[in-house]
Protein backbone atom coordinates (compact mmCIF):
# COMPACT_ATOMS: atom_id res chain seq x y z
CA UNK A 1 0.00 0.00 0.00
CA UNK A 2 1.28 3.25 -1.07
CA UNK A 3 0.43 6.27 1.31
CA UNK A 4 1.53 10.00 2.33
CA UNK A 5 3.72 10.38 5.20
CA UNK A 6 0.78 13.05 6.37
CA UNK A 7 -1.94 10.67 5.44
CA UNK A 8 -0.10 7.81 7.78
CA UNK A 9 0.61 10.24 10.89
CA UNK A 10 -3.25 11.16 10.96
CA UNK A 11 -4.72 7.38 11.14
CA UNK A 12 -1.82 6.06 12.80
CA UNK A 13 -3.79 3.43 14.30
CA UNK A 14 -5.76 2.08 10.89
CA UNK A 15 -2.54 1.61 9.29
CA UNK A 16 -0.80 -0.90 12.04
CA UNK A 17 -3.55 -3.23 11.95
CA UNK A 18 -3.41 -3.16 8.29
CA UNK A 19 0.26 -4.27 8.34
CA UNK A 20 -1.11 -8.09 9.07
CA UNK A 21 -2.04 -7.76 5.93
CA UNK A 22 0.14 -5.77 3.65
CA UNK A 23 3.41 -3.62 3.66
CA UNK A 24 3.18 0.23 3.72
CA UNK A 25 5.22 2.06 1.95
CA UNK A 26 5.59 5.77 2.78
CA UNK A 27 5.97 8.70 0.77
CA UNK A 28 6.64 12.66 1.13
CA UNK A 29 6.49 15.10 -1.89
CA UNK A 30 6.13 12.26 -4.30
CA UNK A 31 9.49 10.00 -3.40
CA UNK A 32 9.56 6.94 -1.32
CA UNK A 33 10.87 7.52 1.91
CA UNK A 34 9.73 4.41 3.73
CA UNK A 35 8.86 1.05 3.86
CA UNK A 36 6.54 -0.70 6.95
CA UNK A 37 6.41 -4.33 8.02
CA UNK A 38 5.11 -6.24 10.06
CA UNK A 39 8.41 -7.66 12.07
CA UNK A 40 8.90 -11.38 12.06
CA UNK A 41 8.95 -13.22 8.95
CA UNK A 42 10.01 -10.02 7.26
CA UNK A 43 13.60 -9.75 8.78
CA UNK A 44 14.71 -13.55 7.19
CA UNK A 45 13.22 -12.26 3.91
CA UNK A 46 14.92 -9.38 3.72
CA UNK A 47 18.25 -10.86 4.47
CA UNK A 48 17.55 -13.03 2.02
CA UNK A 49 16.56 -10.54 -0.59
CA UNK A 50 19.87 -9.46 0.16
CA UNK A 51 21.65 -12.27 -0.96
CA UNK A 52 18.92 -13.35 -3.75
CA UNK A 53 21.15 -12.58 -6.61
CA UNK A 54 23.54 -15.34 -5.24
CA UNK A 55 21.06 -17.81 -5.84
CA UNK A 56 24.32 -20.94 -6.39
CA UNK A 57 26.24 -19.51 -3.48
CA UNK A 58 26.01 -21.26 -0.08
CA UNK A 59 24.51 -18.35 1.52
CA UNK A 60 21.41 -19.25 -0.56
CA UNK A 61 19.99 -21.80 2.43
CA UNK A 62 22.05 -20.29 5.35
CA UNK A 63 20.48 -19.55 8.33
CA UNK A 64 19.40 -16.56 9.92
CA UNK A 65 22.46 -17.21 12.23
CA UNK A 66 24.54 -17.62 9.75
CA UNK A 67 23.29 -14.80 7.70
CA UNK A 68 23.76 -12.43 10.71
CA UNK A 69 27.47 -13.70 10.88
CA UNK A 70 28.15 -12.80 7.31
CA UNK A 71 26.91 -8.96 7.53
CA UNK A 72 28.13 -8.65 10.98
CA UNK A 73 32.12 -9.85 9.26
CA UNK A 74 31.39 -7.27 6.48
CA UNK A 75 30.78 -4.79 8.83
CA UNK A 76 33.51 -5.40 10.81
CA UNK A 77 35.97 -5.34 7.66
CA UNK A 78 34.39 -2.24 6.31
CA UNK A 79 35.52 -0.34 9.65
CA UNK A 80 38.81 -1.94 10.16
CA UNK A 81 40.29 -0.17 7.48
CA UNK A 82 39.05 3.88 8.50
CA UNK A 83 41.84 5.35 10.37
């Protein structure tokens, strides 16, 4: 569902019992600024959204675990080299 940021604020309450349903996405002055789900099932898909395009590599049918290893390792590379 596709709804101002204004429109949201003012029915606050309609729009979190619609996420059982559906995913809201937010926008302001025409651009997407937002998207709202419900949290459960929605954090293993994203992670594996994330590594969707790597459908042959092992990370394919990791774990959420083992997912969480991998960014947490990228992360921790990506700030071992600032100085």
């Amino acid at each position: 569902m596709l709804i101002t940021a204004t429109e949201f604020k003012a029915n606050f309450g309609k729009y979190l019992s619609l996420l059982d349903k559906e995913e809201i996405i937010l926008t302001k002055n025409g651009r997407r600024i937002a998207r709202i789900v419900k949290d459960g099932d929605q954090k293993r898909s994203s992670l594996q959204s994330f590594f969707g395009v790597l459908k042959d590599s092992p990370l394919a049918k990791a774990t959420d675990e083992e997912l969480r290893e991998v960014l947490a390792e990228e992360r921790r590379k990506r700030y071992e080299n600032i100085d």
